[in-house]
C-alpha atoms as a PDB file:
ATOM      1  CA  UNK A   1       0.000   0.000   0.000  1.00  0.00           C
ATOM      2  CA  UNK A   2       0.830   3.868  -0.461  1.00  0.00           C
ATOM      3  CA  UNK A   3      -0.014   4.545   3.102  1.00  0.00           C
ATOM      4  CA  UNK A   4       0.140   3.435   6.803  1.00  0.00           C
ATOM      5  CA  UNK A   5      -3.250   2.853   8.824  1.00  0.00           C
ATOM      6  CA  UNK A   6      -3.531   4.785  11.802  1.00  0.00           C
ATOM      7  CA  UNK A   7      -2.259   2.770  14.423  1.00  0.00           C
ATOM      8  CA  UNK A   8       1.027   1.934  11.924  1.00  0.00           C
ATOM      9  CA  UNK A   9       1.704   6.101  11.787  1.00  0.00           C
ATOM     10  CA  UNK A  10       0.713   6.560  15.223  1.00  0.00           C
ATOM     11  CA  UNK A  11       3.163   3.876  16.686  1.00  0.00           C
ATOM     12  CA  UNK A  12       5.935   5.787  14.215  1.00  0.00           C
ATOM     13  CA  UNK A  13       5.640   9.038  15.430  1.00  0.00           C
ATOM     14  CA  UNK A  14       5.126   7.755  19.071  1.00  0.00           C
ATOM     15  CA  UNK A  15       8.502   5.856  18.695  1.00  0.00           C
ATOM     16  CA  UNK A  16      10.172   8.876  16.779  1.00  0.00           C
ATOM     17  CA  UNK A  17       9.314  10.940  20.215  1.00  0.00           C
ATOM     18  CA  UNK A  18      12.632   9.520  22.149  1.00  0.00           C
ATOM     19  CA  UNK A  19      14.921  11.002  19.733  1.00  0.00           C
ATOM     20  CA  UNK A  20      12.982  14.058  19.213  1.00  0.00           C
ATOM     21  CA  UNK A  21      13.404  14.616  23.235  1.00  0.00           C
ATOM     22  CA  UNK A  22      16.970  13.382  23.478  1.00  0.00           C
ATOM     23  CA  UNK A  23      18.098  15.767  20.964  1.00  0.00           C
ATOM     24  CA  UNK A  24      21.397  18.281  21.665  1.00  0.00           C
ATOM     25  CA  UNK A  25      20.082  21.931  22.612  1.00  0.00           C
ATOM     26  CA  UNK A  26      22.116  23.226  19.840  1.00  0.00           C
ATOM     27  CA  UNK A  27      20.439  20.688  17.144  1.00  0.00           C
ATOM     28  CA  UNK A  28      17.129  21.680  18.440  1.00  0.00           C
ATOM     29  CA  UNK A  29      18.056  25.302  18.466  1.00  0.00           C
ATOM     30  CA  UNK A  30      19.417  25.463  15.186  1.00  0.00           C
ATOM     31  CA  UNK A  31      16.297  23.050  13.806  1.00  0.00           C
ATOM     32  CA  UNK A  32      13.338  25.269  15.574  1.00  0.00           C
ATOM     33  CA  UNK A  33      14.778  28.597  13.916  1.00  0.00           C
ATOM     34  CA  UNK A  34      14.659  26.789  10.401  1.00  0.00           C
ATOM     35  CA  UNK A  35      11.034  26.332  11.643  1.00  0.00           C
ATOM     36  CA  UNK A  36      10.615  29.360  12.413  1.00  0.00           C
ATOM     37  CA  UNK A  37      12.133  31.207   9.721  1.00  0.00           C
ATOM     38  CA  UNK A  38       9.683  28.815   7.154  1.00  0.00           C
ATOM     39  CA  UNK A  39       6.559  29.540   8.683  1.00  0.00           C
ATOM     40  CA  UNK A  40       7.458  33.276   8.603  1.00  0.00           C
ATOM     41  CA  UNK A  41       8.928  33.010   5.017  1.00  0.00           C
ATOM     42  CA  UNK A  42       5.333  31.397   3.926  1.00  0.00           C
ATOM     43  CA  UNK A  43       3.747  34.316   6.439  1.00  0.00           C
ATOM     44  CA  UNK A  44       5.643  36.757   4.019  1.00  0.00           C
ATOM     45  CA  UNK A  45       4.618  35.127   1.120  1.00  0.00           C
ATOM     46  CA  UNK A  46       1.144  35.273   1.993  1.00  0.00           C
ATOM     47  CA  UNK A  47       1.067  38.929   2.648  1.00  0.00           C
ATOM     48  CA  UNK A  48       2.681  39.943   0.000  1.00  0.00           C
ATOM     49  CA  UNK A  49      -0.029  37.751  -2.557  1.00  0.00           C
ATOM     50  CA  UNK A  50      -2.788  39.312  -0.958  1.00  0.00           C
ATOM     51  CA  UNK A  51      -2.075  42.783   0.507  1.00  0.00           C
ATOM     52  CA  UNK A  52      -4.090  44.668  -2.508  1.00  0.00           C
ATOM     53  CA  UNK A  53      -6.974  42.441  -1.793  1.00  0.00           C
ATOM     54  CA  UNK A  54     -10.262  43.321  -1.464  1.00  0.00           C
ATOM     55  CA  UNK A  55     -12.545  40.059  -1.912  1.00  0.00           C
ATOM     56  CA  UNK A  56     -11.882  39.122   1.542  1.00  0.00           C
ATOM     57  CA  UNK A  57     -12.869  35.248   0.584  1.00  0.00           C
ATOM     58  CA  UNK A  58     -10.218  35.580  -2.365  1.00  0.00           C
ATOM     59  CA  UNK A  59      -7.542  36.365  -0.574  1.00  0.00           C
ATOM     60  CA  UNK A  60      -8.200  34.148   2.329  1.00  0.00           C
ATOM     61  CA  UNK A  61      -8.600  31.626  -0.414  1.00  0.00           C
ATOM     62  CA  UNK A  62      -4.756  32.701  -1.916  1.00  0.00           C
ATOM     63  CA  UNK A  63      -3.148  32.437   1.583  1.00  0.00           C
ATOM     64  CA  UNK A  64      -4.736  29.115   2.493  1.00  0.00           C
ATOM     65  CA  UNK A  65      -3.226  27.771  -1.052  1.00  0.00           C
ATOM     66  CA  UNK A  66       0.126  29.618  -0.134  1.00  0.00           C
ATOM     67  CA  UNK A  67       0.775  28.993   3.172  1.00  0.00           C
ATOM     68  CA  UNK A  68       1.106  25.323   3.609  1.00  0.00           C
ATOM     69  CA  UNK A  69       4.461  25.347   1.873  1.00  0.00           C
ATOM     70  CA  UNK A  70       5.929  26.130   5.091  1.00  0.00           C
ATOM     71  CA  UNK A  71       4.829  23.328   6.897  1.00  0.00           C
ATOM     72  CA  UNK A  72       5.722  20.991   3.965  1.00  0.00           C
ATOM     73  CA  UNK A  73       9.274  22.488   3.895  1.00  0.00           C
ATOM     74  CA  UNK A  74       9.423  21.718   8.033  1.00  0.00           C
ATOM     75  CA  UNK A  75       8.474  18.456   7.453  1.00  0.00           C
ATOM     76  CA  UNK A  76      10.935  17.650   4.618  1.00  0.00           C
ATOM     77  CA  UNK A  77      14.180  19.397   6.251  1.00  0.00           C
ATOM     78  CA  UNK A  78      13.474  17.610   9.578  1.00  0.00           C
ATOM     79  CA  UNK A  79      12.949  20.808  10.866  1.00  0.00           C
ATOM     80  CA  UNK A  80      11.452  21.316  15.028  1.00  0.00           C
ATOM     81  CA  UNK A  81       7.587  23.269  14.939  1.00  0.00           C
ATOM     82  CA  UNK A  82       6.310  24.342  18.203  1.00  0.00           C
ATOM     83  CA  UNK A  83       2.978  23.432  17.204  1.00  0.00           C
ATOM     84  CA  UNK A  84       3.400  20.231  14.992  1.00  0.00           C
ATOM     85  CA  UNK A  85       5.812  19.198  18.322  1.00  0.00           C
ATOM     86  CA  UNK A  86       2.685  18.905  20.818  1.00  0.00           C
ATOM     87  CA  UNK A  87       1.925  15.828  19.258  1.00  0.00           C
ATOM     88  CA  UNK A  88       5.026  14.608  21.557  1.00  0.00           C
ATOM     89  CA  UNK A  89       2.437  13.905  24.357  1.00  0.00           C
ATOM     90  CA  UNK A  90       1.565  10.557  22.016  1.00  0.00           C
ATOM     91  CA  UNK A  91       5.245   9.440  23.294  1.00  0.00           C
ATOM     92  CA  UNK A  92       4.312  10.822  26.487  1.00  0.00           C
ATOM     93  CA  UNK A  93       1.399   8.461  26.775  1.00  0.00           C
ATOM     94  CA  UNK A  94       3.298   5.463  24.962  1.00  0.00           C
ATOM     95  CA  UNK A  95       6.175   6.112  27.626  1.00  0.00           C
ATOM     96  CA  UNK A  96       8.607   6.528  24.885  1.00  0.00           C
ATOM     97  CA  UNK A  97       9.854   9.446  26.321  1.00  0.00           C
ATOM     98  CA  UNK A  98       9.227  11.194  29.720  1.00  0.00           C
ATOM     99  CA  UNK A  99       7.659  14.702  30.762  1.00  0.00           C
ATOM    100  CA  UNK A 100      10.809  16.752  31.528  1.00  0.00           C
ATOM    101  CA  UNK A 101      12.352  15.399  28.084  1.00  0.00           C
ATOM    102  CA  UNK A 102       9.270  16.738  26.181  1.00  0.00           C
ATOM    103  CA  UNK A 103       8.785  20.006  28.350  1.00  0.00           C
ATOM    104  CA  UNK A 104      12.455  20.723  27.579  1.00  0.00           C
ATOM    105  CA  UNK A 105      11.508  20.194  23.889  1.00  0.00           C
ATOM    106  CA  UNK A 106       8.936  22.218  23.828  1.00  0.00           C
ATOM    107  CA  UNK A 107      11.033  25.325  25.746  1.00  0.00           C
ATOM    108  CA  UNK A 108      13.529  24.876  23.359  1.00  0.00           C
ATOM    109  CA  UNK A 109      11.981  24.680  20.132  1.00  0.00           C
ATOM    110  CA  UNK A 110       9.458  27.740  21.287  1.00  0.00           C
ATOM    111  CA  UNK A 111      12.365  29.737  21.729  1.00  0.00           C
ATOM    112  CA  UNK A 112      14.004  28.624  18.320  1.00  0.00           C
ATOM    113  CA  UNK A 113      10.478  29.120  16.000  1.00  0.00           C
ATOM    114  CA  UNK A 114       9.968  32.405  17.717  1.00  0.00           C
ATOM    115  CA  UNK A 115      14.274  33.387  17.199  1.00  0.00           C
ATOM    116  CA  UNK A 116      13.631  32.334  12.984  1.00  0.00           C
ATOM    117  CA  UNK A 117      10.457  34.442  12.856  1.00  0.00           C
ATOM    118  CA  UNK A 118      11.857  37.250  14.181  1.00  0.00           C
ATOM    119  CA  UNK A 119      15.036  37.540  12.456  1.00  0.00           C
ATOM    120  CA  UNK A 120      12.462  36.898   8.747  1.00  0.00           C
ATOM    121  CA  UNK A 121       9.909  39.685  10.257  1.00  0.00           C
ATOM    122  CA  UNK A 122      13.147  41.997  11.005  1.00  0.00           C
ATOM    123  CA  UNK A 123      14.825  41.499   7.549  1.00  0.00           C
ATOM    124  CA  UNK A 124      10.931  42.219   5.288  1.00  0.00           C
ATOM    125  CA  UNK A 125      11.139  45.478   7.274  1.00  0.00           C
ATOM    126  CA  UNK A 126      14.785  46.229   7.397  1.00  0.00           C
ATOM    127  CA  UNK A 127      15.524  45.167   3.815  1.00  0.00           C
ATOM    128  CA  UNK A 128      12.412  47.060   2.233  1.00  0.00           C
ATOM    129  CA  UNK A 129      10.472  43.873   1.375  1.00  0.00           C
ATOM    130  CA  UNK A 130       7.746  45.735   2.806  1.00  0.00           C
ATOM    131  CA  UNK A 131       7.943  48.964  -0.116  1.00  0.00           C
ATOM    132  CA  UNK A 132       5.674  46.941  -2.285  1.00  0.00           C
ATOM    133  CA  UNK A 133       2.996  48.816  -4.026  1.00  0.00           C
ATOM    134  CA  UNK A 134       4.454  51.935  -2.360  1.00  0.00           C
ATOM    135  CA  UNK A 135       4.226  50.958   1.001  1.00  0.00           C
ATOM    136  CA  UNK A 136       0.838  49.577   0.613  1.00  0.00           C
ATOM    137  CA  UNK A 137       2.558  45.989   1.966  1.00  0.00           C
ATOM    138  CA  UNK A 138       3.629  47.547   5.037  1.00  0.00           C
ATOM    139  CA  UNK A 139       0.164  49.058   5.840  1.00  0.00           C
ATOM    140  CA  UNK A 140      -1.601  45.726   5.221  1.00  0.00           C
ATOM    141  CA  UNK A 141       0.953  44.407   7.400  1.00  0.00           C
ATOM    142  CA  UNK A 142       1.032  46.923  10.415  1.00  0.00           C
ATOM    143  CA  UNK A 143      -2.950  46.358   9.967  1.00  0.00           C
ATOM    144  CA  UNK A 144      -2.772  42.750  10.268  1.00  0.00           C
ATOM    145  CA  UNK A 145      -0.811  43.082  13.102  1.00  0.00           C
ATOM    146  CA  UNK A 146      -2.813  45.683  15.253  1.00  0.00           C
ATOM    147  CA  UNK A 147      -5.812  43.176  14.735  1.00  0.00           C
ATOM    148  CA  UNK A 148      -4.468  40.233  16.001  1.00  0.00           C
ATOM    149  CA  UNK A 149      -3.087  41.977  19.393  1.00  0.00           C
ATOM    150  CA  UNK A 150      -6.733  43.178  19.448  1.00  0.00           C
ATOM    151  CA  UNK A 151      -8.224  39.799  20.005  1.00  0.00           C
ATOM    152  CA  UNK A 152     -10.258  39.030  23.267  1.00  0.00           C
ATOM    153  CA  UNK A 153      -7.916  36.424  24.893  1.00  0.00           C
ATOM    154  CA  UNK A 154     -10.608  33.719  24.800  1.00  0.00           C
ATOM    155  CA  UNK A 155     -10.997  34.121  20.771  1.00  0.00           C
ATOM    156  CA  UNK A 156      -7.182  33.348  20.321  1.00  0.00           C
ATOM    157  CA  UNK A 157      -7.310  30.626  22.947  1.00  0.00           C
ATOM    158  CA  UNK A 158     -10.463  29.065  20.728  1.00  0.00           C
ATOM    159  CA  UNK A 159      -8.720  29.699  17.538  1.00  0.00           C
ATOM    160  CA  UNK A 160      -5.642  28.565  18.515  1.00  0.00           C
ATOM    161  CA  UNK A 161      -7.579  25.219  19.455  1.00  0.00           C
ATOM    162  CA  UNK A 162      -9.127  24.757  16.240  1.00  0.00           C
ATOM    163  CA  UNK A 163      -6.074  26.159  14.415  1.00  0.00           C
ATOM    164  CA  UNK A 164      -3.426  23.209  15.969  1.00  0.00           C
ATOM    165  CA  UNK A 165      -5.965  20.692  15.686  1.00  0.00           C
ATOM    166  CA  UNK A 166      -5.745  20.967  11.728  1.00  0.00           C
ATOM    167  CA  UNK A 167      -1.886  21.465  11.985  1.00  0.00           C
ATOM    168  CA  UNK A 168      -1.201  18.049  13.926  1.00  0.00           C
ATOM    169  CA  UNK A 169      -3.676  16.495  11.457  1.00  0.00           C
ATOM    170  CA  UNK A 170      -1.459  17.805   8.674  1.00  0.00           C
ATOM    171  CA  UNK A 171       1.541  16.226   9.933  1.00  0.00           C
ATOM    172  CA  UNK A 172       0.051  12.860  11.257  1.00  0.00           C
ATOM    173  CA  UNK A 173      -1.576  12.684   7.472  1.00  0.00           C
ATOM    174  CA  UNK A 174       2.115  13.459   6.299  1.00  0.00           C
ATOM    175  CA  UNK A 175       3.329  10.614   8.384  1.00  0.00           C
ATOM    176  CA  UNK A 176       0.625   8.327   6.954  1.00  0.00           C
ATOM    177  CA  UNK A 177       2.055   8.760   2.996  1.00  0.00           C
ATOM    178  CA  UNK A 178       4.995   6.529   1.851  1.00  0.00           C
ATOM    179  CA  UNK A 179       6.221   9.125  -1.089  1.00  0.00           C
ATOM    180  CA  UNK A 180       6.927  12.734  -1.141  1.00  0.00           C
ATOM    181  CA  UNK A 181       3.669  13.649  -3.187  1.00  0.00           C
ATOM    182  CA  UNK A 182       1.552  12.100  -0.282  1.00  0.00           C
ATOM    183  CA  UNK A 183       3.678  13.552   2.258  1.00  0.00           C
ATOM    184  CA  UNK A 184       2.785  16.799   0.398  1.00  0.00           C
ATOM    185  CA  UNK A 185      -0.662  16.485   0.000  1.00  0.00           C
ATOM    186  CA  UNK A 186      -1.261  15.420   3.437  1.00  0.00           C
ATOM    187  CA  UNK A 187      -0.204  18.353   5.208  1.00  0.00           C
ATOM    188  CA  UNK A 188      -1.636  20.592   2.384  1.00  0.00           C
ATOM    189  CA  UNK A 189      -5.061  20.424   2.942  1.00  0.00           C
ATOM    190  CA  UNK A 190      -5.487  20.636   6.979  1.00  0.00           C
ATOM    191  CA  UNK A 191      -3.085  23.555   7.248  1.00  0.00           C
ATOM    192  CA  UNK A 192      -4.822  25.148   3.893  1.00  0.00           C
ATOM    193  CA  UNK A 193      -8.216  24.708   5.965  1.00  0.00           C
ATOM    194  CA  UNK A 194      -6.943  26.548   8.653  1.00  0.00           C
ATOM    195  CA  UNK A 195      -5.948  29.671   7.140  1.00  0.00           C
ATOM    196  CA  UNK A 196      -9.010  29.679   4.995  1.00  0.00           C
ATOM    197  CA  UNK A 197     -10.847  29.870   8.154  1.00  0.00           C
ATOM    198  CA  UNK A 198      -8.645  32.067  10.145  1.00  0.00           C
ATOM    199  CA  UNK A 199      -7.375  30.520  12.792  1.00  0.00           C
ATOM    200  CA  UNK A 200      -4.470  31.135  14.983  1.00  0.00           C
ATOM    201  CA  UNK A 201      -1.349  29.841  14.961  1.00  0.00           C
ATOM    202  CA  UNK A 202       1.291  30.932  17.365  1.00  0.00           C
ATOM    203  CA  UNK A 203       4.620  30.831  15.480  1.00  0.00           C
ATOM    204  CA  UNK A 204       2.697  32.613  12.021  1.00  0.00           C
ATOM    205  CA  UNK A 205       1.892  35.007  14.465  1.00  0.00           C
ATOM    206  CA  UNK A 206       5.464  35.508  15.710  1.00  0.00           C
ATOM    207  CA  UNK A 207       6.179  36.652  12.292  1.00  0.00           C
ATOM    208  CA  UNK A 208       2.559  38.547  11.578  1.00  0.00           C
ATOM    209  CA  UNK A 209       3.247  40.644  15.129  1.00  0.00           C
ATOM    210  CA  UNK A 210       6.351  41.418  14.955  1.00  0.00           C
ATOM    211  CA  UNK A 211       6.591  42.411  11.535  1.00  0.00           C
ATOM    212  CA  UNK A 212       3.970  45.123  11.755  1.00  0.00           C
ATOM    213  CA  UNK A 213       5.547  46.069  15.699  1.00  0.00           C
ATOM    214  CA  UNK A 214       8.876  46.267  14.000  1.00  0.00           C
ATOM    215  CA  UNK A 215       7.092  48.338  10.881  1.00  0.00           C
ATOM    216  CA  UNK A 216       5.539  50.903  12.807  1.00  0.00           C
ATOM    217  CA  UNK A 217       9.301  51.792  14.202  1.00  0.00           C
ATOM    218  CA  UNK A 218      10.069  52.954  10.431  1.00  0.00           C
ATOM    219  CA  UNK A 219       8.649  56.428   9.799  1.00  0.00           C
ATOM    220  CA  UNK A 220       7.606  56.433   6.823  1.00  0.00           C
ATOM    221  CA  UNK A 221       6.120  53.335   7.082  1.00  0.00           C
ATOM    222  CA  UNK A 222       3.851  54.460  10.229  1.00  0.00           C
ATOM    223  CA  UNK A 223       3.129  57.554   8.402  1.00  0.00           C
ATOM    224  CA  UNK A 224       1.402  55.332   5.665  1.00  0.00           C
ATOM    225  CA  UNK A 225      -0.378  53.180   8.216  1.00  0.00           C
ATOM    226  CA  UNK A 226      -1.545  56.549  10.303  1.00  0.00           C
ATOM    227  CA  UNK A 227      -3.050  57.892   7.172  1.00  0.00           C
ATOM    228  CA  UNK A 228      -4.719  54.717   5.903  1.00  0.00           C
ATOM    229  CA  UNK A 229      -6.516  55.239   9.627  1.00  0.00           C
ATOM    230  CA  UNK A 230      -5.163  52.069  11.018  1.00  0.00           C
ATOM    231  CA  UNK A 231      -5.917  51.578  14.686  1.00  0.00           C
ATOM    232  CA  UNK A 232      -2.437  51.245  16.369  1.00  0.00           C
ATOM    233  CA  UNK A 233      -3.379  51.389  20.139  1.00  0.00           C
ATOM    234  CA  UNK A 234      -3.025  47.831  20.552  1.00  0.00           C
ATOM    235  CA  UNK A 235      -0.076  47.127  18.295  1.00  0.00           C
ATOM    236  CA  UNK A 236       2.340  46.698  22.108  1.00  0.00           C
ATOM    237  CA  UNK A 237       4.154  44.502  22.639  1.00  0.00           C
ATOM    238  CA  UNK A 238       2.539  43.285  26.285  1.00  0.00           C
ATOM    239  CA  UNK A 239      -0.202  42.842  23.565  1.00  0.00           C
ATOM    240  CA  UNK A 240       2.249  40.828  21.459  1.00  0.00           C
ATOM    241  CA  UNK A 241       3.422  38.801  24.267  1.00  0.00           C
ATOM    242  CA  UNK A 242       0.284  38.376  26.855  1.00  0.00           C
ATOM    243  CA  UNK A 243      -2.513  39.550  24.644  1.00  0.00           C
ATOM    244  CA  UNK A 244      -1.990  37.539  21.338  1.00  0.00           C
ATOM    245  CA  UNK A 245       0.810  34.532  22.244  1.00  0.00           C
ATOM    246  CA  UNK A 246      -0.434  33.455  25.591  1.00  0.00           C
ATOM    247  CA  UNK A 247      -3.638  32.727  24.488  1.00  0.00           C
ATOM    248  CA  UNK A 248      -2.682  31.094  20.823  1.00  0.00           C
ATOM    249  CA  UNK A 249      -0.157  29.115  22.203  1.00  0.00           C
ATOM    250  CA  UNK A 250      -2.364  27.646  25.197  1.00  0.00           C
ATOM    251  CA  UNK A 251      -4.648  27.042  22.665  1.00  0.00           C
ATOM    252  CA  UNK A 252      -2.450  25.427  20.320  1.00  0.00           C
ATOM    253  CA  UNK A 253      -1.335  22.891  22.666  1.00  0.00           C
ATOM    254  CA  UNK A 254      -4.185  22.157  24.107  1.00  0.00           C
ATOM    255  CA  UNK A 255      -5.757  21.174  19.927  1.00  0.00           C
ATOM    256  CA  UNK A 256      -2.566  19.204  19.692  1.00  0.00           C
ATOM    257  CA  UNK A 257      -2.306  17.719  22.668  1.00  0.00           C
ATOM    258  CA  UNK A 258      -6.070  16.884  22.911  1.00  0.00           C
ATOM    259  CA  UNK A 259      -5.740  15.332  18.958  1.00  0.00           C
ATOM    260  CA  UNK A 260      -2.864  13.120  20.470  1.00  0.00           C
ATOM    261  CA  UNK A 261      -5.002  11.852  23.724  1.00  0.00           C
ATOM    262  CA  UNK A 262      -8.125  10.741  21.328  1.00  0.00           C
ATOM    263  CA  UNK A 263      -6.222   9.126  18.847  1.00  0.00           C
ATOM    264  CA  UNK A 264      -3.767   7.442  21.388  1.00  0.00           C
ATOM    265  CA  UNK A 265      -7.249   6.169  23.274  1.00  0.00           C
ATOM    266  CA  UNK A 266      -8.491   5.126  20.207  1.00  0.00           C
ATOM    267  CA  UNK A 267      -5.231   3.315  18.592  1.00  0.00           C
ATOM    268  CA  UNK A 268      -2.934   2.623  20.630  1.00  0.00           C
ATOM    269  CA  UNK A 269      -4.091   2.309  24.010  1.00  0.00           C
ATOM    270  CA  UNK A 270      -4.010  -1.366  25.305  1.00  0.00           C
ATOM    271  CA  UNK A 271      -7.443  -2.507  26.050  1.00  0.00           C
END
């Protein structure tokens, strides 16, 4: 067959959990900001398809074809994701690996995604990736930004839910695939149905905040975004960090995590 049944991908990535939580600092380090910097590079790529937009469907429709790249290029370098790495609580459960191994991952690879989205976010703006359509890129983005600090912190804990839910799906369907164009396919679709939909994701969002935090420090780019009437009292960064992260990232574990307990009860669990 061109695929593994559940329980046959499930018992791979539960085994796969020892190394993942054995792994050097400086490998996981140097592999979480390669995740990071993806997800932001795809981030990028997304705003930049979409900033003159003004079919809102359309060009949630562009960035949910867009954006999955990222997570396919994770997946083929062997690169560490925050999100993808909650599913580390099915090696929890299989005791393939132990809880201060995986909270150790998880420190570590936050730390890394969040390094590689900030250095991508700090070279758009630095580097004048932003200048497109005369700025316009750089308002969209500042705009972006300002709205997602302004979310009620239970909306980005929901979100994030429903957003890391369809992310771990994406790479357990990856895992299920036995060639390259499966592999592809199978993360695709979740992650495409999550940014048609709008959810959040807390490493995209290290790039989307940051980016338009970092923008606003350029003059001329906050004179562009104070006379397209953008809202910038929430664009902080305690908004950034406890407004907009907290939340999404709670939330994000707790869709991953939860997808790992239901399919571990439901696979692998020994009746």
């Amino acid at each position: 067959m061109h695929y593994l049944a559940p329980k046959e991908f499930l018992d791979r990535y539960a085994a796969g959990g020892t190394a993942k939580t054995q792994k050097s600092a400086g490998k996981l380090l140097v592999l979480s900001l390669l995740a990071g910097a993806l997800i932001a590079l795809g981030c990028a790529a997304t705003n930049t398809a979409v900033h003159s937009m003004e079919n809102v469907g359309l060009a949630r429709t562009v960035s949910g074809l867009l954006f999955p790249f990222g997570l396919c290029m994770v997946l083929v370098t062997g690169a560490e994701l925050f999100t993808g790495n909650s599913l580390l609580v099915l090696s929890l459960l299989e005791r393939s690996c132990t809880l201060p191994g995986l909270l150790r991952n998880w420190a570590l690879v936050y730390l890394g995604n969040f390094l590689g989205a900030f250095l991508v976010a700090a070279g758009c703006v630095w580097f004048g990736q932003l200048n497109y359509s005369a700025g316009g890129l750089a308002v969209y983005t500042v705009r972006l930004a300002a709205g997602k600090c302004a979310l009620p912190f239970l909306s980005g804990f929901g979100l994030g839910i429903f957003c890391n839910l369809l992310v771990c799906l994406g790479v357990l369907l990856a895992l299920s695939a036995q060639d390259a164009a499966g592999r592809f396919m199978g993360a695709f679709i979740p992650v495409c149905y999550f940014v048609l939909c709008g959810f959040e994701h807390c490493v995209a969002n290290m790039y989307y905040i940051a980016a338009g935090l970092l923008a606003v420090r350029n003059p001329q780019y906050l004179q562009l975004a104070q006379e397209a009437g953008v809202d910038l009292s929430a664009l902080t960064v305690p908004n950034f960090l406890l407004g907009n992260l907290l939340p999404v990232t709670l939330g994000n574990i707790l869709g991953g995590a939860g997808l790992a307990a239901l399919l571990w009860y439901a696979h692998l669990k020994k009746d």
